[in-house]
C-alpha atoms as a PDB file:
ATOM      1  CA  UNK A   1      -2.814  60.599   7.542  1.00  0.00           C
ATOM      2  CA  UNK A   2       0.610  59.398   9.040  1.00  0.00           C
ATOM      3  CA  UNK A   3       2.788  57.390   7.312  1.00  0.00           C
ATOM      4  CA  UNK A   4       3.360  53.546   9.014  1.00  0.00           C
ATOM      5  CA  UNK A   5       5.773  50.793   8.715  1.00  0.00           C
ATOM      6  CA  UNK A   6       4.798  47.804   6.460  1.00  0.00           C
ATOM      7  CA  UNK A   7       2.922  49.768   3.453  1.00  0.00           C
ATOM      8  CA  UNK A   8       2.996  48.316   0.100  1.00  0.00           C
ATOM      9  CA  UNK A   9       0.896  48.750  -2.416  1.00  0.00           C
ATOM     10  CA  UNK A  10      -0.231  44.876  -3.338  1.00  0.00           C
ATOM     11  CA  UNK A  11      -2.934  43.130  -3.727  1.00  0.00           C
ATOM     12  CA  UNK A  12      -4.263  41.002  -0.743  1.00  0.00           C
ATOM     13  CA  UNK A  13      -3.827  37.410  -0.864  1.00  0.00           C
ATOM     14  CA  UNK A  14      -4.955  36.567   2.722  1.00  0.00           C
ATOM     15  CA  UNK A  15      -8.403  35.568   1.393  1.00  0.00           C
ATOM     16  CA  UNK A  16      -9.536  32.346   1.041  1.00  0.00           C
ATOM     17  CA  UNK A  17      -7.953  30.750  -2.198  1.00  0.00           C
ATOM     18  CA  UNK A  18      -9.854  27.970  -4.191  1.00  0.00           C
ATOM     19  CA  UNK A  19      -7.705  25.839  -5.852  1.00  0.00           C
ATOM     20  CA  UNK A  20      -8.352  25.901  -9.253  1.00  0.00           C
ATOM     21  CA  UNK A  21     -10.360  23.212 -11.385  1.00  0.00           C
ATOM     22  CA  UNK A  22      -8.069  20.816 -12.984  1.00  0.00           C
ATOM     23  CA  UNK A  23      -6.215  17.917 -12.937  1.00  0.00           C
ATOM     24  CA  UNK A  24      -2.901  17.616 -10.532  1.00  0.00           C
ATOM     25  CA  UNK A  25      -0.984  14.919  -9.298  1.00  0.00           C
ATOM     26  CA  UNK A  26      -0.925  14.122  -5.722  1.00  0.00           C
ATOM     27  CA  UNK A  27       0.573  12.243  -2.787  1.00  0.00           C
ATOM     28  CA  UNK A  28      -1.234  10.277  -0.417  1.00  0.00           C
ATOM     29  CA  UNK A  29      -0.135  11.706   2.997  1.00  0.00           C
ATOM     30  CA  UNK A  30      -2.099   9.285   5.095  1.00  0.00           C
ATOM     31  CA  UNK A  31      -5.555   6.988   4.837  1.00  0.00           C
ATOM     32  CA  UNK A  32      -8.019   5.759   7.084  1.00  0.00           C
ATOM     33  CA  UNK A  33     -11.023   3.513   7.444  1.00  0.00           C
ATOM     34  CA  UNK A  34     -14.238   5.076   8.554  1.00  0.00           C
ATOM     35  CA  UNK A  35     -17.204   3.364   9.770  1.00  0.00           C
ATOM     36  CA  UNK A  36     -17.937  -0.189  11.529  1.00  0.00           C
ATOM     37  CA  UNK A  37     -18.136  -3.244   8.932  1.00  0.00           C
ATOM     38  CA  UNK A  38     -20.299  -3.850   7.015  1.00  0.00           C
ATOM     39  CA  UNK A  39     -20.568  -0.252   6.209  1.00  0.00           C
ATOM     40  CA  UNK A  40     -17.150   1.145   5.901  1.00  0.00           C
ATOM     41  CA  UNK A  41     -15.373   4.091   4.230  1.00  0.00           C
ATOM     42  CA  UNK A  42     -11.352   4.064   2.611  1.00  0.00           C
ATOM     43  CA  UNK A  43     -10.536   7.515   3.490  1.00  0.00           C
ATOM     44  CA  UNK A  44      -7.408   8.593   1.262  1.00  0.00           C
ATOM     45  CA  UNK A  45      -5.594  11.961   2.959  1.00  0.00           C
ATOM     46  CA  UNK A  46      -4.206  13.718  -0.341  1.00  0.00           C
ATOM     47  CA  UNK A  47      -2.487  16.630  -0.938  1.00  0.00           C
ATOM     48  CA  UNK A  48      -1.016  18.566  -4.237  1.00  0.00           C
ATOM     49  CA  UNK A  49       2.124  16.983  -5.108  1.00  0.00           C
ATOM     50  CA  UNK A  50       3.496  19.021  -7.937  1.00  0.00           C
ATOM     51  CA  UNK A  51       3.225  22.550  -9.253  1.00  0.00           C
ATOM     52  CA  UNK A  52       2.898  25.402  -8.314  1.00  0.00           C
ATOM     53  CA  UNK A  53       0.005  24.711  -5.568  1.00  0.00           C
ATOM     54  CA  UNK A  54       1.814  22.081  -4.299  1.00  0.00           C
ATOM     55  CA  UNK A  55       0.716  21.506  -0.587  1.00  0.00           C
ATOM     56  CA  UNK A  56      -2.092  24.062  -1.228  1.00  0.00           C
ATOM     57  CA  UNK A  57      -4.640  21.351   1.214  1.00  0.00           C
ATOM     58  CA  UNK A  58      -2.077  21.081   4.512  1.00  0.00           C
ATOM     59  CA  UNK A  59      -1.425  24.706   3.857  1.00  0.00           C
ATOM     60  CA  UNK A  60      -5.129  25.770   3.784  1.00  0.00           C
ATOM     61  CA  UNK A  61      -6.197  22.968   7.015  1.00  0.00           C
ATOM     62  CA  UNK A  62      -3.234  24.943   8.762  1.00  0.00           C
ATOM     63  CA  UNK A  63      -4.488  28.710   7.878  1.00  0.00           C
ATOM     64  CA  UNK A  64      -8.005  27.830   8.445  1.00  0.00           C
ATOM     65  CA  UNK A  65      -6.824  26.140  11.977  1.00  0.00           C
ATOM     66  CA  UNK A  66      -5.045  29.345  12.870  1.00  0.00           C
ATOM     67  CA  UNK A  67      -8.580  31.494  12.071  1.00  0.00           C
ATOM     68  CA  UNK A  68      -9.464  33.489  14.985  1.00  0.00           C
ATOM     69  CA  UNK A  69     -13.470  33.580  15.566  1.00  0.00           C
ATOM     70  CA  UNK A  70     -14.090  30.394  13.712  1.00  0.00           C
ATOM     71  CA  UNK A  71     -17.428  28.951  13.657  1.00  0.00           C
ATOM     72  CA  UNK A  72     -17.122  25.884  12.422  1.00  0.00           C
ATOM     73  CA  UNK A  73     -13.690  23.783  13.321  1.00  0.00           C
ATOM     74  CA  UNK A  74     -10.993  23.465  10.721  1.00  0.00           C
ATOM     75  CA  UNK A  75     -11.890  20.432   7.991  1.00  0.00           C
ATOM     76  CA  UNK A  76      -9.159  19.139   5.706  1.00  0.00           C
ATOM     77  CA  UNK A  77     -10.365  19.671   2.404  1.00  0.00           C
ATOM     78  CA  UNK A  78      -8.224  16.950   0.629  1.00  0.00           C
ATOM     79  CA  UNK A  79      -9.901  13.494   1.402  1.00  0.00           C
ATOM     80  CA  UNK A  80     -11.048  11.578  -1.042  1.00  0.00           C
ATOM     81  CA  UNK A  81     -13.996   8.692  -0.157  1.00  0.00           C
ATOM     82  CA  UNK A  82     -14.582   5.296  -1.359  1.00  0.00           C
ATOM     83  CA  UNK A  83     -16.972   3.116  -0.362  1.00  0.00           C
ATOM     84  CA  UNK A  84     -15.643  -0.240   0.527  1.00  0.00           C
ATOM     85  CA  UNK A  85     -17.931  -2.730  -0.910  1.00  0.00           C
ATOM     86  CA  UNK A  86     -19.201  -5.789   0.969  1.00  0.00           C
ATOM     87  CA  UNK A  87     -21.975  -7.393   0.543  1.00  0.00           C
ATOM     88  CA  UNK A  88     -23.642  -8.058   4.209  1.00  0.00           C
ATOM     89  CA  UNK A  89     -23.975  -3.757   3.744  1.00  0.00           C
ATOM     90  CA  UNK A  90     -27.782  -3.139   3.182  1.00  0.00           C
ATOM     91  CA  UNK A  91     -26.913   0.540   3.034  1.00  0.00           C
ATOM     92  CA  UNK A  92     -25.182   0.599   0.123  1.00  0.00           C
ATOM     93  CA  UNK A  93     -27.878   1.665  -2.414  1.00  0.00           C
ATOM     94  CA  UNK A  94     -25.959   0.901  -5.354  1.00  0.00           C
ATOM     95  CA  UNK A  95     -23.557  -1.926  -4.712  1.00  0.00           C
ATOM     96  CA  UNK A  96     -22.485  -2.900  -8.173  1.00  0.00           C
ATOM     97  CA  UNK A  97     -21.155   0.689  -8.355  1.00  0.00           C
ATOM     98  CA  UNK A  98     -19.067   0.890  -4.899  1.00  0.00           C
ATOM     99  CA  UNK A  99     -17.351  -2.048  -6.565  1.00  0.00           C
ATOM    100  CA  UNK A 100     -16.505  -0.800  -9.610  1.00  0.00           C
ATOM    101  CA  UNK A 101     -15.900   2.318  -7.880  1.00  0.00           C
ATOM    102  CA  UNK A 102     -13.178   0.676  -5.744  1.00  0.00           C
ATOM    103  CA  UNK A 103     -12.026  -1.533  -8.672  1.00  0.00           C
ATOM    104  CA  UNK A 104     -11.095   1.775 -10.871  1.00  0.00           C
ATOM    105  CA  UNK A 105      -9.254   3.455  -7.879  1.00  0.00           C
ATOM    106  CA  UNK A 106      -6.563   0.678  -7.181  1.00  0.00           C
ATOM    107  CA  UNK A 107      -6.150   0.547 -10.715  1.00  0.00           C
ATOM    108  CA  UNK A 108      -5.372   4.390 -10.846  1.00  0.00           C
ATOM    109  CA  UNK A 109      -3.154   4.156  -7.988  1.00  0.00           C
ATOM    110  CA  UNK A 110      -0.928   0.894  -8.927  1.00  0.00           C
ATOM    111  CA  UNK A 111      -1.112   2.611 -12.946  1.00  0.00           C
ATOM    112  CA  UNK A 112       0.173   5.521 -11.208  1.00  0.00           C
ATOM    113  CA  UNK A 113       3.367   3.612  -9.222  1.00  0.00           C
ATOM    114  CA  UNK A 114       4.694   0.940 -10.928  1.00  0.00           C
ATOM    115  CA  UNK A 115       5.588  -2.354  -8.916  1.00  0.00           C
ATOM    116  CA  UNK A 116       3.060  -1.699  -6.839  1.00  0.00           C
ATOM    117  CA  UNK A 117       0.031  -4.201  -6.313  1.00  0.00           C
ATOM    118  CA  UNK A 118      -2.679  -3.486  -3.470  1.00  0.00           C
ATOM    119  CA  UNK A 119      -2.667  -6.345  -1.040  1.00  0.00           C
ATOM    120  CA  UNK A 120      -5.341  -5.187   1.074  1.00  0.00           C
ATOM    121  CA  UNK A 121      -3.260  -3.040   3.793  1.00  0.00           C
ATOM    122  CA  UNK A 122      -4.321   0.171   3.951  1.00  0.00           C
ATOM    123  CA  UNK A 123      -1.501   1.695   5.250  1.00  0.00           C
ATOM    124  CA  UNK A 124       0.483   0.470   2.249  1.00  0.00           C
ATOM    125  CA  UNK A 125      -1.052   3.519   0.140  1.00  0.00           C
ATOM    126  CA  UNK A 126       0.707   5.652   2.384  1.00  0.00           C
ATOM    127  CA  UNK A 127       3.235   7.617  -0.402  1.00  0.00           C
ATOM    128  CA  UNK A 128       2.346   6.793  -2.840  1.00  0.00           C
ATOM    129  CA  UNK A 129       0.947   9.379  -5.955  1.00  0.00           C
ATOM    130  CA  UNK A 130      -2.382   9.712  -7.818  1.00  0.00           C
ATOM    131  CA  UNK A 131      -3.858  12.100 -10.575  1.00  0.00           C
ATOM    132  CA  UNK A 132      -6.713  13.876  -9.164  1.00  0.00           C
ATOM    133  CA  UNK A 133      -9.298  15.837 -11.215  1.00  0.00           C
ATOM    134  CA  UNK A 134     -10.621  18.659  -9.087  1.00  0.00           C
ATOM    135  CA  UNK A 135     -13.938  20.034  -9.931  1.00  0.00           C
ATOM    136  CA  UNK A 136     -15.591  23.333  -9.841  1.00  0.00           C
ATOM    137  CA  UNK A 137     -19.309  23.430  -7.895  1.00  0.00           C
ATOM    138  CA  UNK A 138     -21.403  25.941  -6.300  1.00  0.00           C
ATOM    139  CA  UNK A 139     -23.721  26.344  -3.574  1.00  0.00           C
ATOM    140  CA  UNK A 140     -25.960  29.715  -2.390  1.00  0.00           C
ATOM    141  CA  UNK A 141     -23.770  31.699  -5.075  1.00  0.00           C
ATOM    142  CA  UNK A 142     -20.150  30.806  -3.610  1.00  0.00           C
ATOM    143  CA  UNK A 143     -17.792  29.008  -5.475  1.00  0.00           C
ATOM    144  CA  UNK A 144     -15.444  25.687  -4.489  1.00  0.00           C
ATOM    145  CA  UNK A 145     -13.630  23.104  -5.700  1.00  0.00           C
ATOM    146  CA  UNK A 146     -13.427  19.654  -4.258  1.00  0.00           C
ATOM    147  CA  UNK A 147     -11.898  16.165  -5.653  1.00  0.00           C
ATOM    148  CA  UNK A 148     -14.132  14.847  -8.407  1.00  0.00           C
ATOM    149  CA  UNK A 149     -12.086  11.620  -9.563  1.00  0.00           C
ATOM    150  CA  UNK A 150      -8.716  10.038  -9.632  1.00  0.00           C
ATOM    151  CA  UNK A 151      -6.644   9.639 -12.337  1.00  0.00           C
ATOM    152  CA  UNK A 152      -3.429   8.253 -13.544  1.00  0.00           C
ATOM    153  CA  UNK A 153      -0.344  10.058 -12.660  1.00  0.00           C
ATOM    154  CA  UNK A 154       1.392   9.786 -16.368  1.00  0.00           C
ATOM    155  CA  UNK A 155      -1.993  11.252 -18.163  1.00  0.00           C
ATOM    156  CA  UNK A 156      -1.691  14.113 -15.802  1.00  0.00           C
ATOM    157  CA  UNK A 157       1.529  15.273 -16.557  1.00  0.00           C
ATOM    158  CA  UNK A 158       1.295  14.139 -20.565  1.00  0.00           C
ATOM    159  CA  UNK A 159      -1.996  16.342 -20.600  1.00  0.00           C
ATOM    160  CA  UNK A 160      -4.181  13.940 -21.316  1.00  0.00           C
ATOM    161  CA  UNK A 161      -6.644  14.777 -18.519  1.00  0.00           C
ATOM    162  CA  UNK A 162      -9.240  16.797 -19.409  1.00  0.00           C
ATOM    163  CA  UNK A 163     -11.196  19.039 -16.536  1.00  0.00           C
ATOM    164  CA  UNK A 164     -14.434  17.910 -15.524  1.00  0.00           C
ATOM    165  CA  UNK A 165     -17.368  19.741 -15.950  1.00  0.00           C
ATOM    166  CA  UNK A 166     -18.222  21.920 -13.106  1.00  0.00           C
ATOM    167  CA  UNK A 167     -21.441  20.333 -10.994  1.00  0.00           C
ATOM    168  CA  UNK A 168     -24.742  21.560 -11.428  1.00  0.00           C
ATOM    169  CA  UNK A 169     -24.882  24.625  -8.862  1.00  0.00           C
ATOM    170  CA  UNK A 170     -27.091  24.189  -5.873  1.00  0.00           C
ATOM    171  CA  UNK A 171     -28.708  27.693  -5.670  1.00  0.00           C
ATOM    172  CA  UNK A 172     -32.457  28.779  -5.206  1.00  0.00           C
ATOM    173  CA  UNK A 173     -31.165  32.170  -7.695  1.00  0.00           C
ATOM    174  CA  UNK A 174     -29.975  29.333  -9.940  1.00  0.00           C
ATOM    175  CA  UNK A 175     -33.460  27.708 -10.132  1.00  0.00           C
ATOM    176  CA  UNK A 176     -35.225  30.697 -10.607  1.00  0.00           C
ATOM    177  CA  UNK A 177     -37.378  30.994 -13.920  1.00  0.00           C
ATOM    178  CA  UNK A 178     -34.439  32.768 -16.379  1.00  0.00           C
ATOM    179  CA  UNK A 179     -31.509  32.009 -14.119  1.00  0.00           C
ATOM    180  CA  UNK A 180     -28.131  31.272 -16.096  1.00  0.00           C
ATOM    181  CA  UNK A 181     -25.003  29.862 -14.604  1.00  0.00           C
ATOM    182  CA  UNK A 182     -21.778  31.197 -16.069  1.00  0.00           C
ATOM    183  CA  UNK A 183     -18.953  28.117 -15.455  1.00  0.00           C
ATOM    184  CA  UNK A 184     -15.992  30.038 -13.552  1.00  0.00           C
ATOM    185  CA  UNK A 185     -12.594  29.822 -16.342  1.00  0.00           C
ATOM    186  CA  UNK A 186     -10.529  27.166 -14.725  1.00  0.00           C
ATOM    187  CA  UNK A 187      -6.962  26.329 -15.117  1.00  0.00           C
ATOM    188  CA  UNK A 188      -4.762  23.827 -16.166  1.00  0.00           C
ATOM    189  CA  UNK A 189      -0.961  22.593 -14.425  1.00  0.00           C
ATOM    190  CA  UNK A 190       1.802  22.741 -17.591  1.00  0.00           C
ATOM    191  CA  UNK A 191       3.623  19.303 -16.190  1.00  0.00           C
ATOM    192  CA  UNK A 192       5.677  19.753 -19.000  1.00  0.00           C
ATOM    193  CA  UNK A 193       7.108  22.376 -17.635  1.00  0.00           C
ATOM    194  CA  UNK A 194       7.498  21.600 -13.686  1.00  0.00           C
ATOM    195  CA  UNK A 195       8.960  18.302 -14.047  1.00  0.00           C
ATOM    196  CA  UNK A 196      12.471  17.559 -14.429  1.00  0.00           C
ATOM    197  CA  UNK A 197      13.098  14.401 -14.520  1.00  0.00           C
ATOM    198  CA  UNK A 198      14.282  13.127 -11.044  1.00  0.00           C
ATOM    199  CA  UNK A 199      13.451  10.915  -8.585  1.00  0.00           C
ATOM    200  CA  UNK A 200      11.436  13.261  -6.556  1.00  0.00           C
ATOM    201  CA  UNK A 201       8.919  14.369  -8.752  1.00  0.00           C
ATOM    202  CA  UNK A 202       9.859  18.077  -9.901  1.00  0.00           C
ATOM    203  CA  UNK A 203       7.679  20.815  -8.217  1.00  0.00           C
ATOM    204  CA  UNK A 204       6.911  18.714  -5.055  1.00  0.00           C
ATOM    205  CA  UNK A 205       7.485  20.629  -2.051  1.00  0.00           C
ATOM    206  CA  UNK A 206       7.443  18.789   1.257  1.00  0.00           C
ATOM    207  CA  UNK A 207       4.591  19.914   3.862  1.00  0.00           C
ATOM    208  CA  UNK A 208       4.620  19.002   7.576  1.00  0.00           C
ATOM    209  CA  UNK A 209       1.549  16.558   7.819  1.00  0.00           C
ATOM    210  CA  UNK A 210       1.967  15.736  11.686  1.00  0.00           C
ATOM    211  CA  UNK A 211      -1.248  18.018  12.417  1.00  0.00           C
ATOM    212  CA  UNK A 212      -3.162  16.912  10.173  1.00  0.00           C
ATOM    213  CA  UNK A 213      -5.700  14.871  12.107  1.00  0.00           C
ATOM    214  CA  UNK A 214      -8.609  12.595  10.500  1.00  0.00           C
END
């Protein structure tokens, strides 16, 4: 065999990277409203805000773009839904919990950035931070992650978020008579440790977000 240039015996990180279960704090890069009233959707556009996978959701929308031979188009990975409650919608199965639903989220995010008060504009949640618990699921045998909940910035970084339990994996192996499911070891952000202090939150690394397209 002939030697080439570019050899280097390391371990290939070009693979698709999960991030890890656990809590993070992140930024809201953008929101949206989906759907026609009554039945509408607040769309918040997140990303990882601190840490060492900081940007890890515009970073993965931008690889998974750039795949050649694609067969399904690029999806964003970072939105988080809520159901906007009103009370004309008659799809809403369980309206009592969109509320309190939507309810607990403002809360997180005005807990999270103090002086701020949700006014009902949308677009005012643009920039501002949020804990977010990600949580570990499976499905045919392949592992993800995906937002489970919000949470409040300070608990984050204090360690006072737990991780969630994984979801119940969506296999037919899984259901099988004597099938076990192993929960993947998941990993925790040391805040105490990537913060320092200043005005821009330590750790946060700033990712272009103008192709990034609901």
């Amino acid at each position: 065999m002939k030697a080439f240039s570019g050899y280097k015996p390391e371990e290939n990180k070009r693979g698709q990277i999960q991030l890890p279960a656990g809590p993070y704090v992140a930024k809201i890069i953008n929101v949206k409203i989906d759907g026609n009233e009554p039945d509408q959707t607040l769309i918040l556009r997140l990303d990882v805000a601190e840490g060492e996978y900081a940007g890890y959701y515009a970073k993965r929308y931008k690889r998974d773009s750039e795949r050649e031979n694609a067969q399904y188009p690029a999806k964003y990975k970072g939105d988080f839904r809520i159901r906007i409650p009103n009370p004309k919608n008659k799809k809403a199965l369980y309206p009592e919990s969109d509320l309190a639903n939507f309810n607990d989220a403002m809360w997180r995010i005005q807990e999270s950035n103090p002086g701020y008060t949700w006014e009902w504009d949308e677009n005012s949640l643009r920039g501002l931070y949020v804990g977010i618990n990600v949580q570990q699921g499976s499905y045919n045998g392949k592992q993800f992650t995906r937002i489970g909940k919000l949470e409040i910035v300070s608990d984050v970084r204090s360690g006072k978020v737990n991780t969630m339990a994984p979801m119940e994996p969506r296999s037919d192996a899984y259901e099988a008579p004597g099938a076990t499911y192993t929960p993947p070891v998941t990993q925790q952000v040391n805040y105490t440790q990537v913060m320092n202090g200043s005005e821009v939150p330590g750790g946060f690394t700033a990712v272009d977000t103008s192709e990034l397209p609901f």
